[in-house]
N, C-alpha and C. Protein backbone atom coordinates (compact mmCIF):
# COMPACT_ATOMS: atom_id res chain seq x y z
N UNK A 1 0.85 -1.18 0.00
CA UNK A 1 0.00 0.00 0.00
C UNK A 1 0.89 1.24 0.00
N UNK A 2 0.98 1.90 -1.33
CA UNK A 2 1.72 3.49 -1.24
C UNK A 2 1.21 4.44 0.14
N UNK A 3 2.38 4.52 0.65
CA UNK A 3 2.08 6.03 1.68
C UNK A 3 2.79 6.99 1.51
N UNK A 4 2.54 8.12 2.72
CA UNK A 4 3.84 9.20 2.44
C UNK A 4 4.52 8.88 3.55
N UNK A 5 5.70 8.52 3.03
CA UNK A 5 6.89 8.10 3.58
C UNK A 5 7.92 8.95 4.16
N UNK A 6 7.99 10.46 3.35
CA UNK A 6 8.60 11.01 3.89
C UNK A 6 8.06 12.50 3.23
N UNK A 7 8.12 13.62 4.19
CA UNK A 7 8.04 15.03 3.52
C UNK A 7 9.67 15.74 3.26
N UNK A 8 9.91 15.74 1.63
CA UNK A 8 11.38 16.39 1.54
C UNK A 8 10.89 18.18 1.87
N UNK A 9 11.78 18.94 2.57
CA UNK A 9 11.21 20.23 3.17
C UNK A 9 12.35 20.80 2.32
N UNK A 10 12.87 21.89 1.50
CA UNK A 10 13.85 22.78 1.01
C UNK A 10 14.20 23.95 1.79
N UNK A 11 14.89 24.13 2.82
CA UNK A 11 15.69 24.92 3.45
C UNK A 11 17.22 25.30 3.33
N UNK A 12 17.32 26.78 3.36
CA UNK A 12 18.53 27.33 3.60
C UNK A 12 19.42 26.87 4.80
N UNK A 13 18.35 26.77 5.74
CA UNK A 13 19.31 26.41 7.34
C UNK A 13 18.87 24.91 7.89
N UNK A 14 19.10 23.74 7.33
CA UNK A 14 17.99 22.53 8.28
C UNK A 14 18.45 22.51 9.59
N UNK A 15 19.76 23.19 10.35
CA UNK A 15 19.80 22.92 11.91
C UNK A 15 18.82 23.88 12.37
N UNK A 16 18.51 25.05 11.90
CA UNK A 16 17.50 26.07 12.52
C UNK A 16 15.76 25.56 12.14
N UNK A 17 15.40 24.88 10.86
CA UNK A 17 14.61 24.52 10.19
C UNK A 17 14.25 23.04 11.05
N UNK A 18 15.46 22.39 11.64
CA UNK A 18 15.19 20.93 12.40
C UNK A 18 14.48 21.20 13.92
N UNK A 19 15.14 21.96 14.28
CA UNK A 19 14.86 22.53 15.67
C UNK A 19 13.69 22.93 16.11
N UNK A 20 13.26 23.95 15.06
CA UNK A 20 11.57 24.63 14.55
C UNK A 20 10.89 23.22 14.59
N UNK A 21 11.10 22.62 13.31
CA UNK A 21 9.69 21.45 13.07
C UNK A 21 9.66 20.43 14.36
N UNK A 22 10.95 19.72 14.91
CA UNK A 22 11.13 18.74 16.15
C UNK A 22 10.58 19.14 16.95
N UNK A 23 10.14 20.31 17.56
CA UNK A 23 9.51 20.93 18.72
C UNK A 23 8.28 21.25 18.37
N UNK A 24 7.80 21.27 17.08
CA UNK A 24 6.57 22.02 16.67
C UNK A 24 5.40 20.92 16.57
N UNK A 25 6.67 19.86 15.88
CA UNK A 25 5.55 18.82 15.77
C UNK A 25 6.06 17.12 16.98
N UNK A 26 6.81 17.05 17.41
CA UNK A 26 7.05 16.38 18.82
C UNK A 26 7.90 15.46 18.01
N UNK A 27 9.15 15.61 17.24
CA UNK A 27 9.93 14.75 16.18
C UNK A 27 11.06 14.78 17.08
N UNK A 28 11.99 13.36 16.85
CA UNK A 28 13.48 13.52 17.36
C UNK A 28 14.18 13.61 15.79
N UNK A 29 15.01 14.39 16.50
CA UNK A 29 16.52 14.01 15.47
C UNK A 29 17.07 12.94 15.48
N UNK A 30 17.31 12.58 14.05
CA UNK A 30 18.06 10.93 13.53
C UNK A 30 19.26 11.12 14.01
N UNK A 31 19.81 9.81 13.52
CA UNK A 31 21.72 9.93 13.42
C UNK A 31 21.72 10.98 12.64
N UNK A 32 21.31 11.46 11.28
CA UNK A 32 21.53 11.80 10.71
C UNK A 32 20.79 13.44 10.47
N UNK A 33 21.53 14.45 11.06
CA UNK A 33 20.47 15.50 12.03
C UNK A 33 19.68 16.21 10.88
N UNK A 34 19.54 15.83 9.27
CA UNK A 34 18.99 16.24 8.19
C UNK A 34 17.67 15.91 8.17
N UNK A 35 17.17 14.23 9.29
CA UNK A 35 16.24 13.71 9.19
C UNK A 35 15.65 14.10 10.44
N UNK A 36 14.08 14.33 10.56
CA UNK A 36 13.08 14.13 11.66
C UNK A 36 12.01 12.81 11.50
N UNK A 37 12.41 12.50 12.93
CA UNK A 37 11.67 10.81 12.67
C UNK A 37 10.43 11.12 13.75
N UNK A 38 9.09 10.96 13.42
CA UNK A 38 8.06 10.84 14.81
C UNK A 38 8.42 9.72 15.57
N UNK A 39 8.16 10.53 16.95
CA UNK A 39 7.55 9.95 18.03
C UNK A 39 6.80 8.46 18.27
N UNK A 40 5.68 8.88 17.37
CA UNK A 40 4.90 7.46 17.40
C UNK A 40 4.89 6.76 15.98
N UNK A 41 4.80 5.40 15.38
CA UNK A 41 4.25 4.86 14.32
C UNK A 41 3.11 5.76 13.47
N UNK A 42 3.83 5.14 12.56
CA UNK A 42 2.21 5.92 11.23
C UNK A 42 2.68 7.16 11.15
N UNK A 43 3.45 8.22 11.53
CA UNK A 43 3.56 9.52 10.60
C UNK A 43 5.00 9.39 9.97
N UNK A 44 4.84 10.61 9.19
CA UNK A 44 6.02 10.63 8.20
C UNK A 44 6.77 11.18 8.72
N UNK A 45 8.25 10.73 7.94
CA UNK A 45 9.37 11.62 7.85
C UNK A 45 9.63 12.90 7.48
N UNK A 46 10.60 13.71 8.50
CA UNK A 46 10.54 15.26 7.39
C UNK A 46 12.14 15.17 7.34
N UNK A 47 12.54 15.14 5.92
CA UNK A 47 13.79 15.15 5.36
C UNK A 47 14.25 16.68 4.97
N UNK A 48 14.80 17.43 6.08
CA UNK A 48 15.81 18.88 5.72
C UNK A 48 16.42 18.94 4.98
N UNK A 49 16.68 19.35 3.72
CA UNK A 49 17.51 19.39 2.33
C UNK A 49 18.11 20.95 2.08
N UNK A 50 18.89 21.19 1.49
CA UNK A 50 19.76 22.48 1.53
C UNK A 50 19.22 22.59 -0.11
N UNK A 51 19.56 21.44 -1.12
CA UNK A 51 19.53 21.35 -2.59
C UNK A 51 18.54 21.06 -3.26
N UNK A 52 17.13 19.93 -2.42
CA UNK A 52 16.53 19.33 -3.15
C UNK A 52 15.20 20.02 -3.05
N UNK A 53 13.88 20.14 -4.02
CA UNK A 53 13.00 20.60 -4.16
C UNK A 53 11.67 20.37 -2.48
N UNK A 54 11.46 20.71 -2.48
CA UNK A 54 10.15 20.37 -1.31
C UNK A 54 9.08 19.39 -1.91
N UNK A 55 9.45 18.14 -1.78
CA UNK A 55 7.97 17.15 -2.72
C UNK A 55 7.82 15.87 -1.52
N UNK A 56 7.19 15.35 -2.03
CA UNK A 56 6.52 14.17 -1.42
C UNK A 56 7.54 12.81 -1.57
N UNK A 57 7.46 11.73 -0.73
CA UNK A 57 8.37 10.40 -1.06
C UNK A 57 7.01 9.84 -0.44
N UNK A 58 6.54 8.77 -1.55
CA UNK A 58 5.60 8.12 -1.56
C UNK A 58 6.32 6.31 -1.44
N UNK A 59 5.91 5.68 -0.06
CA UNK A 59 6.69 4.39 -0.41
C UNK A 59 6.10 3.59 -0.60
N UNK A 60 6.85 2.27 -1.27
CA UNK A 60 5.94 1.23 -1.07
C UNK A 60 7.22 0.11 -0.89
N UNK A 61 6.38 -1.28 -0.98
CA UNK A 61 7.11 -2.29 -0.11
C UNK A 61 8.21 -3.17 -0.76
N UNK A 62 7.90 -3.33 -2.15
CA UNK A 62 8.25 -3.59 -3.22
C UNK A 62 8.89 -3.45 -4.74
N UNK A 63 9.20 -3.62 -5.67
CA UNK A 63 9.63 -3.52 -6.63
C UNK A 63 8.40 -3.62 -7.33
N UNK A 64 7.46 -4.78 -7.36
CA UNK A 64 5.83 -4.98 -8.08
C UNK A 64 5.17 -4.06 -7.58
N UNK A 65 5.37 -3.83 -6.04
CA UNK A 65 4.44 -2.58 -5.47
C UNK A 65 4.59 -1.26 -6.70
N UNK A 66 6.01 -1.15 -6.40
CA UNK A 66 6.45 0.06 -6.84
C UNK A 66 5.81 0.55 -8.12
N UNK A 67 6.43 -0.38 -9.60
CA UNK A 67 5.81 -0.41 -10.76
C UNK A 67 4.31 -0.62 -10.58
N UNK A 68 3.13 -1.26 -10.14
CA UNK A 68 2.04 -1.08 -10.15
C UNK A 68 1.11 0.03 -9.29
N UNK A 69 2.01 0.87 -8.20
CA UNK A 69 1.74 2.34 -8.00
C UNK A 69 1.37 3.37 -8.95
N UNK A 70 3.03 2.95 -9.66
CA UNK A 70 3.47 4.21 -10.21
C UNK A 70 2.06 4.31 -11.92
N UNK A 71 2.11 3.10 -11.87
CA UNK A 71 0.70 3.05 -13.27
C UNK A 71 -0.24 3.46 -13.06
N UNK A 72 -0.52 3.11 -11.35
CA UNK A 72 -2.23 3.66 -10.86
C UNK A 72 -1.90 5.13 -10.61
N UNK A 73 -0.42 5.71 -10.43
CA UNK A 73 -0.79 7.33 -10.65
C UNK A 73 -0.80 8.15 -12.09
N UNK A 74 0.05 6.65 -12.98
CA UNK A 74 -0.30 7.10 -14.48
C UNK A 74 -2.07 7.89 -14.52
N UNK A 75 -2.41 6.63 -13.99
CA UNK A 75 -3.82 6.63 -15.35
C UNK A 75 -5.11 7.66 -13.99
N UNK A 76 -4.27 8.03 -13.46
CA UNK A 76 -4.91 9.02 -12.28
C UNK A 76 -4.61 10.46 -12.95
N UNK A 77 -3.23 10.57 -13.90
CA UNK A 77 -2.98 11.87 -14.44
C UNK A 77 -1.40 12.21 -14.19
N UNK A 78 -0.83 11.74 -13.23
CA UNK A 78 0.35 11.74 -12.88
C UNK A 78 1.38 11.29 -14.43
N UNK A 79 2.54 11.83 -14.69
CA UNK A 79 3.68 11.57 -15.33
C UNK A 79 4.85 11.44 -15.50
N UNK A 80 5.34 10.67 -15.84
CA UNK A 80 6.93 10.60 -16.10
C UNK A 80 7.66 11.70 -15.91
N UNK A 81 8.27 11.76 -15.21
CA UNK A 81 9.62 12.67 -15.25
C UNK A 81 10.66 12.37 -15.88
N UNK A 82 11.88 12.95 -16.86
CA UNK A 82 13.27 13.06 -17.63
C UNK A 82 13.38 12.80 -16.32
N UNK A 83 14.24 12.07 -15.61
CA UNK A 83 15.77 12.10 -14.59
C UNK A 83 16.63 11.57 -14.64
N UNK A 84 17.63 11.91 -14.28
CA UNK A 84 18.90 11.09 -14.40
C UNK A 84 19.23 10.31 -13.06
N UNK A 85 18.49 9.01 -13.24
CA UNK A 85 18.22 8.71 -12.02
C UNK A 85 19.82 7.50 -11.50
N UNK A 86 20.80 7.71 -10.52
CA UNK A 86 21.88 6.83 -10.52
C UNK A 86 21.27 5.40 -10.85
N UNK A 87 22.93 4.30 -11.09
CA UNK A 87 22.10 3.29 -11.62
C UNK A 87 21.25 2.40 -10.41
N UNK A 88 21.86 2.35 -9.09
CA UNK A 88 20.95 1.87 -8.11
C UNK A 88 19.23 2.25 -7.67
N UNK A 89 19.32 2.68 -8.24
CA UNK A 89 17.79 4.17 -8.12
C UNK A 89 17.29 3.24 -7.37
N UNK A 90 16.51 3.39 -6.02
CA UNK A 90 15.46 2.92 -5.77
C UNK A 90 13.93 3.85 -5.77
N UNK A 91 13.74 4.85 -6.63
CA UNK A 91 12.74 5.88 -6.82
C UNK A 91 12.22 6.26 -8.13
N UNK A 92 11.38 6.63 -8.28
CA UNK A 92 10.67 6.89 -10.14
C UNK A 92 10.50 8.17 -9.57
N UNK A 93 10.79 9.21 -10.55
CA UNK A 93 10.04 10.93 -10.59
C UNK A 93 9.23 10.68 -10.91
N UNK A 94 8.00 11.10 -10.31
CA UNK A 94 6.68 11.63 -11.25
C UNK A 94 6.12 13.11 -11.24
N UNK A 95 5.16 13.70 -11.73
CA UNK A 95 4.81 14.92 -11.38
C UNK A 95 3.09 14.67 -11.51
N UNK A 96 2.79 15.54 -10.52
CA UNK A 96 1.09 15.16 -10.45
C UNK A 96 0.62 16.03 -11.97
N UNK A 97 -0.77 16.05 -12.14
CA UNK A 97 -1.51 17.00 -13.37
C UNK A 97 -0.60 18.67 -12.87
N UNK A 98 -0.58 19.07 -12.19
CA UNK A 98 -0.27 20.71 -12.27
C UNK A 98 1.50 20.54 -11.71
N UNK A 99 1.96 19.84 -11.90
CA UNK A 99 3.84 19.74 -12.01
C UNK A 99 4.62 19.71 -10.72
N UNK A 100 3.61 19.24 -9.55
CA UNK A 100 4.56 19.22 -8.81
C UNK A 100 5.04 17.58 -8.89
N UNK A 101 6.40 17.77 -8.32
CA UNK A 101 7.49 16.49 -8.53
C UNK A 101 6.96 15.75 -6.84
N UNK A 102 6.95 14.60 -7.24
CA UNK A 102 7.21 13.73 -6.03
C UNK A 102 7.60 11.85 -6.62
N UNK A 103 8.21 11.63 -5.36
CA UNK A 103 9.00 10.04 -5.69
C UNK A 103 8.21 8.99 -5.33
N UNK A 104 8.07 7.48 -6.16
CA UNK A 104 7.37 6.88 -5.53
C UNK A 104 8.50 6.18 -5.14
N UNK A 105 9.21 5.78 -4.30
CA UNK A 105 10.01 4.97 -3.47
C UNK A 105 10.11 3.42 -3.12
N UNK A 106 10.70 2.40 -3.30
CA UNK A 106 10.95 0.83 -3.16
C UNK A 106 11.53 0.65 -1.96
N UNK A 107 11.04 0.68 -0.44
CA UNK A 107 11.75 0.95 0.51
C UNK A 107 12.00 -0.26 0.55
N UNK A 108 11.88 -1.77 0.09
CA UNK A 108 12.02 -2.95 0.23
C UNK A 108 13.68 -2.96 -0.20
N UNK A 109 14.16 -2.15 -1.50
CA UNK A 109 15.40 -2.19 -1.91
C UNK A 109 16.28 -2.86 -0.91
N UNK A 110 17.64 -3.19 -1.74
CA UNK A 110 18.66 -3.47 -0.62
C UNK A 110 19.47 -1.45 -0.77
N UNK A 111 19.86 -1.59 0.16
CA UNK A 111 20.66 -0.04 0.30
C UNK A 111 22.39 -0.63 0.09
């Protein structure tokens, strides 16, 4: 079942930007102090980025998950994105009907 897996946020500062959302919304800081992980099960990630756009990471469990997501947001209106995606990719670009970008994600991958 696709969820949102993670919110990518686009900030100038993510230690000032981490600090704000962790307290705002009751998140700890990861190892990795770019990431905010909830508190409890069932909410999403908020991923602090300096470079990357503000979009959605939509996951799912699988590789079949993945490809049969990404069709049901085809024929919903959603499209292909050009990317130059590395060769490990575990993510497809798409963009909804009005262009915003978001990933559908294979969190099953090996890393």
């Amino acid at each position: 079942m696709i969820r949102i897996g993670a919110i990518v946020l686009n900030t100038a500062d993510p230690e000032r930007a981490g600090a704000f959302w962790s307290h705002a919304l009751g998140y700890d800081r990861a190892t990795n102090p770019d990431f905010l992980v909830p508190q409890h099960s069932g909410a999403s990630r908020f991923h602090l980025d300096r470079t990357d756009r503000t979009h959605l990471d939509l996951w799912t469990d699988s590789k079949a998950e993945q490809r049969a997501e990404v069709e049901r947001l085809i024929s919903l209106g959603a499209t292909r994105v050009d990317w130059d995606y590395p060769e490990d990719a575990d993510f497809i670009v798409l963009a909804d009907p009005t262009g915003n970008l978001f990933c559908v994600i294979d969190i099953g991958a090996p890393n």
